[in-house]
Every structure is written in structure tokens, then in C-alpha cells.
Protein backbone atom coordinates (compact mmCIF):
# COMPACT_ATOMS: atom_id res chain seq x y z
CA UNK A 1 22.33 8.67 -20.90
CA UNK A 2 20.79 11.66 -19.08
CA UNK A 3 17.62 10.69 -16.75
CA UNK A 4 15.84 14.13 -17.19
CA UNK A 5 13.64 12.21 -18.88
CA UNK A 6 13.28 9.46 -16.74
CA UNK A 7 12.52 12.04 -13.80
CA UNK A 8 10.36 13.99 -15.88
CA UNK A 9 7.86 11.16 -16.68
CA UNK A 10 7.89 10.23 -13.30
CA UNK A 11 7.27 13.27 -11.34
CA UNK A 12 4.62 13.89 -14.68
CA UNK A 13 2.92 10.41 -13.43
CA UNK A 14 2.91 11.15 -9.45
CA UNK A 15 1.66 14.87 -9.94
CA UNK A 16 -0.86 13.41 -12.53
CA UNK A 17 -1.96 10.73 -9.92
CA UNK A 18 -2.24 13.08 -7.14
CA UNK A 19 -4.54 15.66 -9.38
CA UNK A 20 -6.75 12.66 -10.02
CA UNK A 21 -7.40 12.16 -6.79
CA UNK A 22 -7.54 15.52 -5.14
CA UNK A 23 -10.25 15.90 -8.58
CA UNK A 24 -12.13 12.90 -7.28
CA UNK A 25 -11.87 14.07 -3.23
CA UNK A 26 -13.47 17.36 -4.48
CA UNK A 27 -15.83 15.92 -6.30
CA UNK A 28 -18.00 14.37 -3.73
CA UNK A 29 -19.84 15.96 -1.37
CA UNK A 30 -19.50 15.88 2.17
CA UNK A 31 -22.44 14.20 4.13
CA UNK A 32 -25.05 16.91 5.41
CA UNK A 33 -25.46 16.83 8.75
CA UNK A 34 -28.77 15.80 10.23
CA UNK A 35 -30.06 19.34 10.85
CA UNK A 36 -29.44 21.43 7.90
CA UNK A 37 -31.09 24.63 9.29
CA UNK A 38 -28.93 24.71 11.96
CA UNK A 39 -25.73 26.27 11.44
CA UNK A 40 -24.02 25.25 14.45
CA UNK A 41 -24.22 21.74 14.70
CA UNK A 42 -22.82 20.17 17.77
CA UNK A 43 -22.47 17.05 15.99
CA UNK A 44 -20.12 17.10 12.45
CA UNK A 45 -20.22 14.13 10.70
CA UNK A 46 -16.56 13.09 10.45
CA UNK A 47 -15.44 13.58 6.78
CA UNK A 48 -12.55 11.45 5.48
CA UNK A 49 -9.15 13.13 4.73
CA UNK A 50 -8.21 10.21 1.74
CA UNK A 51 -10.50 8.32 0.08
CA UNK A 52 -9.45 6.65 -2.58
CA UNK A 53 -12.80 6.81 -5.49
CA UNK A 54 -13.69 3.60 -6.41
CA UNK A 55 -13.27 3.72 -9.88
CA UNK A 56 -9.85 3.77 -9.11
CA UNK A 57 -7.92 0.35 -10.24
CA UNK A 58 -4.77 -0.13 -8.01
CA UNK A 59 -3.90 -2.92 -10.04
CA UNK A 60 -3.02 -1.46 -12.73
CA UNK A 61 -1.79 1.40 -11.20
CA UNK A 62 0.55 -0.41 -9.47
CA UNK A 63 2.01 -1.56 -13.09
CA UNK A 64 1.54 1.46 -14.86
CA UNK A 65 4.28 2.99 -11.87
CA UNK A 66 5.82 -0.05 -12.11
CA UNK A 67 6.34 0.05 -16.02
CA UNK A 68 7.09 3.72 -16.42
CA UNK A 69 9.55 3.53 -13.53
CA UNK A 70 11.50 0.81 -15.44
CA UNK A 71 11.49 2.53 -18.81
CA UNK A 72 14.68 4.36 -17.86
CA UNK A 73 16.83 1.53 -16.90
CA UNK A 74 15.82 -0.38 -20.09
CA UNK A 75 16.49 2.68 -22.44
CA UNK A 76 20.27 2.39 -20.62
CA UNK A 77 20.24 -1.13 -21.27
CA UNK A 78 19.44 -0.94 -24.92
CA UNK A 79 21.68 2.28 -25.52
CA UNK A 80 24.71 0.18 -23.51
CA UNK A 81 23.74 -2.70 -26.19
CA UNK A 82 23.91 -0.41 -29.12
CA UNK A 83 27.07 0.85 -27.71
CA UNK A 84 28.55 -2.59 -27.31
CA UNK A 85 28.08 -3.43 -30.95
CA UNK A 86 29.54 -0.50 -31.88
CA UNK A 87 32.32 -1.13 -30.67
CA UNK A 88 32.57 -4.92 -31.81
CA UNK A 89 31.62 -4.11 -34.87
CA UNK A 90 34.40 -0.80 -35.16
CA UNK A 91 36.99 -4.04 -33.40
CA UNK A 92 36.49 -6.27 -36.38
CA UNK A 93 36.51 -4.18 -39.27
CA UNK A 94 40.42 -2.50 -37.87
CA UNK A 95 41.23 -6.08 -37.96
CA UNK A 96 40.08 -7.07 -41.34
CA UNK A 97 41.32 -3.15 -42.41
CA UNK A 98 45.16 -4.66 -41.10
CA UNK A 99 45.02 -7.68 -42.95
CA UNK A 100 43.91 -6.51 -46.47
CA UNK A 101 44.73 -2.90 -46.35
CA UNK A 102 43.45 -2.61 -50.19
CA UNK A 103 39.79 -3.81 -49.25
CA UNK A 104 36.88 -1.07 -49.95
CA UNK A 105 35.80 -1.65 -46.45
CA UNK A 106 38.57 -0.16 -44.74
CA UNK A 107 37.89 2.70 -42.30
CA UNK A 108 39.22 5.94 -42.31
């Protein structure tokens, strides 16, 4: 099974995580210094480089990474399953095909 899609959805997930909180970073304004007439202030308040907001959950975006990162391996498990009957079921119809060659089941 190709993982395009597998990549896809995550890189789709990081880059969406990353706008949302480069969105939020923008978002709030940066503390005013304490003279705002002055415009060289000797003084900057120190702003924060990451700050996560605070309606942010890590929780459950821990699981939602967690969950979409382990779609892909379960798609390959159920497509290996569906394989795997395939071939059991392909296996037991040649043998009932070999002993009754006259049955409407046989394969061609």
C-alpha cells in the first residue's frame, strides 16, 4: 500500500498545528511598555517567542497525532487481512475445483 497518504495527512496535521499557533501568537498583543510616548525605551518588556494559547488542549492533541499517525499502519493491517483471505479463500475453492471438476463453483 502506498503511504502518500499517510504522509499527506500528517504533514496536513503538523502544518495545520503550526498555523494555529503562529494564528494564536499573532493574535495577542505584545505588552506596552510603561512609557508609551517614548519611542526609545531603554527598558523592553521581554516578549515570549512560544506561547502556547490556552485554549489549546494538549490532551487531545496528543491523541489526535497519536490516532492519525496510526491510521496508516492499520489501513496495512486490514488491506494485509483482506489479502490473506483472498488467498485462503482462492486455496480452497482450487481444491474443491480438483475434486469435483463438474461443480458450478469451479474457477476459471
Amino acid at each position: 500500500m502506498d503511504r502518500a497518504l499517510t504522509v499527506g495527512a500528517a504533514s496536513g496535521s503538523f502544518t495545520a498545528i503550526g498555523f494555529r499557533v503562529l494564528s494564536e501568537l499573532l493574535r495577542s498583543t505584545p505588552p506596552l511598555p510603561d512609557c508609551p510616548g517614548c519611542p526609545l525605551c531603554p527598558e523592553l518588556p521581554e516578549i515570549p517567542i512560544i506561547e502556547l494559547p490556552e485554549r489549546l488542549d494538549l490532551v487531545s492533541l496528543v491523541i489526535g497525532i497519536a490516532v492519525g499517525l496510526s491510521i496508516g499502519p492499520l489501513l496495512d493491517l486490514l488491506y494485509l487481512l483482506r489479502q490473506t483471505w483472498r488467498v485462503w479463500i482462492r486455496t480452497r475453492l482450487g481444491e474443491l475445483a480438483r475434486r469435483n471438476p463438474e461443480a458450478p463453483y469451479r474457477l476459471a
